[in-house]
Protein backbone atom coordinates (compact mmCIF):
# COMPACT_ATOMS: atom_id res chain seq x y z
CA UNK A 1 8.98 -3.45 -13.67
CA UNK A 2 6.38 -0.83 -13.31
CA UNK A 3 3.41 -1.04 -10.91
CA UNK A 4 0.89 -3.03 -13.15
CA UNK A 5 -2.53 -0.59 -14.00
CA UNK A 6 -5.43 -1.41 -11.66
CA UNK A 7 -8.47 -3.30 -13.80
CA UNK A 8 -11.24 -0.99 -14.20
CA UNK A 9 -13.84 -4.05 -12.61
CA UNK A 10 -11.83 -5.12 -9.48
CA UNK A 11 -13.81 -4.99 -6.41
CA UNK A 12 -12.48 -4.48 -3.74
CA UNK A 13 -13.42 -7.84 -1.01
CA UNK A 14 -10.95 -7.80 2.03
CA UNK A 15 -9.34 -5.23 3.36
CA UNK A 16 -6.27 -5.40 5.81
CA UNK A 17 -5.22 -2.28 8.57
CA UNK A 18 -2.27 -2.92 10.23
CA UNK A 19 -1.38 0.32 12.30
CA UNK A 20 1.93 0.85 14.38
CA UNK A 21 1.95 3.76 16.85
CA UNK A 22 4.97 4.53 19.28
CA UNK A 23 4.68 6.80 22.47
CA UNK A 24 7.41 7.85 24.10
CA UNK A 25 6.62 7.79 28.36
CA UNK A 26 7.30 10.37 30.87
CA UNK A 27 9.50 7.64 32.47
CA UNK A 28 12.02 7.43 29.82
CA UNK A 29 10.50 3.86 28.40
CA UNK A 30 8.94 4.08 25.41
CA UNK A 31 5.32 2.13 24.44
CA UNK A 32 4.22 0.54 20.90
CA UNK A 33 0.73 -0.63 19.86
CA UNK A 34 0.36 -2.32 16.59
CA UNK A 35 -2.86 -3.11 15.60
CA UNK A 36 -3.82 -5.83 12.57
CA UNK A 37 -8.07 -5.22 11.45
CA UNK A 38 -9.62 -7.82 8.85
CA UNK A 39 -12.91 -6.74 7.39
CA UNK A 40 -14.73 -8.25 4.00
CA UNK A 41 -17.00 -5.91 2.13
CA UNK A 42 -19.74 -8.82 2.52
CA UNK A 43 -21.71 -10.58 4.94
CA UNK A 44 -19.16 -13.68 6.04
CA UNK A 45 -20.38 -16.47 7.72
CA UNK A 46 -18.59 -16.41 11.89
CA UNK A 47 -18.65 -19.15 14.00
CA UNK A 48 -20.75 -17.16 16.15
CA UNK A 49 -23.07 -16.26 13.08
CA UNK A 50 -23.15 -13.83 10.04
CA UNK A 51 -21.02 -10.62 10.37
CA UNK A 52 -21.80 -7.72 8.47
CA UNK A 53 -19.61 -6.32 5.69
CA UNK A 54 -17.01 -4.06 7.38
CA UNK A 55 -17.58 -5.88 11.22
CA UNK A 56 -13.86 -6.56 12.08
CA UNK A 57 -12.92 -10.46 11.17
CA UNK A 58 -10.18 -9.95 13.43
CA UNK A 59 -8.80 -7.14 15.78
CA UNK A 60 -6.12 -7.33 17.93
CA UNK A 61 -3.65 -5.09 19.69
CA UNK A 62 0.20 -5.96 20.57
CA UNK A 63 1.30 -3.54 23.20
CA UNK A 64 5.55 -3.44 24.08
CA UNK A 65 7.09 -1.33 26.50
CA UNK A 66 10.66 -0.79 25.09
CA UNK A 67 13.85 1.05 26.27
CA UNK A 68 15.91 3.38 24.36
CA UNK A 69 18.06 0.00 23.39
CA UNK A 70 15.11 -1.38 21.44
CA UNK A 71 15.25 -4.25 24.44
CA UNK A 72 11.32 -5.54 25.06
CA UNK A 73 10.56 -5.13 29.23
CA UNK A 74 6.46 -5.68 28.93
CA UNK A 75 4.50 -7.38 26.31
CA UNK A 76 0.98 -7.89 26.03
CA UNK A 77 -1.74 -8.62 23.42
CA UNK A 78 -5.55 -8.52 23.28
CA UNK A 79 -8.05 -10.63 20.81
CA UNK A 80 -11.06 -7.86 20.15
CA UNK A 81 -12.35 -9.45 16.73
CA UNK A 82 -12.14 -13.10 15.99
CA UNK A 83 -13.47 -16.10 14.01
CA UNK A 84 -13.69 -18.43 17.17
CA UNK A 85 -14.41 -16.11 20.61
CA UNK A 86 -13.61 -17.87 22.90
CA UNK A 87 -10.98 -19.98 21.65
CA UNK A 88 -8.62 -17.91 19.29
CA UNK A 89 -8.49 -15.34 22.41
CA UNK A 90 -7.17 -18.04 24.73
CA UNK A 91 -3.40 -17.80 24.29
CA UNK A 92 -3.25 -16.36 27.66
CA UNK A 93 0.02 -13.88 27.97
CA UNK A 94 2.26 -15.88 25.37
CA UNK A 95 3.19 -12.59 23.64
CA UNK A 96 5.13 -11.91 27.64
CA UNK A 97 7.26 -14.39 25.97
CA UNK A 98 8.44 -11.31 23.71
CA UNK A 99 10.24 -9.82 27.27
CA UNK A 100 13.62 -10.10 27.09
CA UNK A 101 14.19 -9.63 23.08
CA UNK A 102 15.90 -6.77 21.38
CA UNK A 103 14.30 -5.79 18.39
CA UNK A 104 17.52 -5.54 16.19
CA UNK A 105 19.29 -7.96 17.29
CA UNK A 106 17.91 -11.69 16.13
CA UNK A 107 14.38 -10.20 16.71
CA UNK A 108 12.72 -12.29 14.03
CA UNK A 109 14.56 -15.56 14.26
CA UNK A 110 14.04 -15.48 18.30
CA UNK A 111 10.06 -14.47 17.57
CA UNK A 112 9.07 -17.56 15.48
CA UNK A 113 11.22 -19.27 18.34
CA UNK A 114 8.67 -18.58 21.32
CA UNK A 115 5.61 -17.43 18.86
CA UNK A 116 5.43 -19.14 15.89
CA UNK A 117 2.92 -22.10 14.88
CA UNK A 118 0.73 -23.07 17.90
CA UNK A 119 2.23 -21.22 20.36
CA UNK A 120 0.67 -17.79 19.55
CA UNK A 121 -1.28 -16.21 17.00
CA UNK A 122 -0.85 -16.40 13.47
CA UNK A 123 -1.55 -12.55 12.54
CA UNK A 124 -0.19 -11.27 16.18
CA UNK A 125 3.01 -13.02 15.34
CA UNK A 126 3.01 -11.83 11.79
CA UNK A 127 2.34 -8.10 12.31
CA UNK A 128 5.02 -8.24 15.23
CA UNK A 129 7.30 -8.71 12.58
CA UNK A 130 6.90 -4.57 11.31
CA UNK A 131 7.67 -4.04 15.11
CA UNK A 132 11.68 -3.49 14.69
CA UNK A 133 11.54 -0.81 11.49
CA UNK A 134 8.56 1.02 12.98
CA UNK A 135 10.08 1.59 16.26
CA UNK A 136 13.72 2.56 14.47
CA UNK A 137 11.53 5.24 12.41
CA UNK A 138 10.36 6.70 16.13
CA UNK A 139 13.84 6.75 17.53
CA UNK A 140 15.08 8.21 13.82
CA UNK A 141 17.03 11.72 15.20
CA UNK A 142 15.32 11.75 18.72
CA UNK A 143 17.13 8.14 20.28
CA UNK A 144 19.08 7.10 17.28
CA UNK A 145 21.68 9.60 15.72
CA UNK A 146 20.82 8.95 12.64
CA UNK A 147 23.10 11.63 10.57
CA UNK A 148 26.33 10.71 12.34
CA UNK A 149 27.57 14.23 12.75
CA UNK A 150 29.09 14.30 15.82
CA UNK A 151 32.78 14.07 16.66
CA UNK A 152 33.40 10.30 17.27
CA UNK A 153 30.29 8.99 15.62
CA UNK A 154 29.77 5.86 14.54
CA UNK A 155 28.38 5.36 10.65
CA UNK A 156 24.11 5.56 10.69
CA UNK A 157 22.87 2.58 11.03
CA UNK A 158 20.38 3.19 7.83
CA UNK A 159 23.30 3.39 5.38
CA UNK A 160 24.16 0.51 3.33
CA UNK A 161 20.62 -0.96 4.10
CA UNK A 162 18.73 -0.14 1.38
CA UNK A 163 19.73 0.76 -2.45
CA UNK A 164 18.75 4.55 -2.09
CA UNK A 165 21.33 4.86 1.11
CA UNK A 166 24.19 2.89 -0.24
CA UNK A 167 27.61 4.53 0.62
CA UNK A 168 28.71 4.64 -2.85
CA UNK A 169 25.59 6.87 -3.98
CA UNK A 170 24.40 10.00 -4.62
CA UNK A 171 22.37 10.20 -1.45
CA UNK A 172 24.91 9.83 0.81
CA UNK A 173 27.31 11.88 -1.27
CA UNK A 174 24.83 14.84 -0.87
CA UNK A 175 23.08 14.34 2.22
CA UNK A 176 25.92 12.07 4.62
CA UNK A 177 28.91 13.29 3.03
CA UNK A 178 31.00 11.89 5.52
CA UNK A 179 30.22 8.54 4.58
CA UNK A 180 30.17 8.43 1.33
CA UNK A 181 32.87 5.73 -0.34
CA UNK A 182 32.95 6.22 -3.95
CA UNK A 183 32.82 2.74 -6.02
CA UNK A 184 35.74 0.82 -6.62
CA UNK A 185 35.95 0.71 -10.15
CA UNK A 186 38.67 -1.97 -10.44
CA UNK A 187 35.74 -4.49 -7.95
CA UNK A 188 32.68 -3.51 -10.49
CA UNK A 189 30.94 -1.70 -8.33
């Protein structure tokens, strides 16, 4: 289906930034802060009284210090913007409770374990959730051999995740041709 024509009157009323940026340390560890911003183009009522159109609804910052094995060591958040200071910003250090996971292996399932519902933040836990692909795309060819041309490599892990990369297609064929497996006709491939 093509992407459906924008209506010439929209207006444009909330607006949601969510921004991923990963560092790599002089220590060898590596750092990620994700940030989520909510802003109306309208006054909104606050608990704490009117905010302006474009004052941040909510702001907050996720902060992981990661090894080169995707496995969490630090975690941290921070409650900037808010509807209820004061009370949305008291989840003390539940996102520590990310320490210990590995962000490819049962990442999402373990994060709505010790984050979901009441026992974090609903938009921290949600924009954790981009956490695993945007930290994969920062290790892409610098921690992560990601063309598999070495003697003794292992397939990328990319291939076969999406349709563009299947090992059957032309992307592969041209640009991994090591791993490309042409379709088995006789399965319907």
């Amino acid at each position: 289906m093509p992407l459906p024509s924008p209506a010439a009157d929209r207006q444009l009323k909330h607006r949601r930034n969510v921004d991923v940026q990963v560092f790599a340390r002089g220590d060898g560890l590596w750092e990620v802060d994700a940030v989520l911003v909510d802003t109306k183009t309208r006054v909104t009522p606050m608990s704490d009284g009117p905010r302006a159109a474009g004052t941040p609804i909510h702001e907050m910052l996720l902060r992981l210090v990661v090894d080169s094995q995707l496995n969490v060591l630090q975690a941290g958040s921070e409650t900037r913007w808010m509807p209820y200071p004061g009370i949305c910003d008291e989840h003390g250090d539940a996102y520590s409770a990310m320490v210990g996971l590995n962000l490819l292996q049962g990442f999402h399932k373990t994060l709505r374990e010790r984050l979901g519902g009441v026992r974090g933040c609903t938009h921290i836990t949600e924009m954790a959730q981009v956490l695993p692909t945007a930290v994969v795309q920062a290790f892409a060819g610098e921690v992560i051999d990601t063309r598999g041309l070495a003697d003794g490599a292992i397939k990328p892990f990319q291939l076969d995740r999406c349709h563009a990369l299947r090992s059957d297609g032309p992307a592969v064929a041209q640009f991994y041709p090591r791993w490309y497996r042409p379709a088995d006709a006789s399965r319907g491939d």
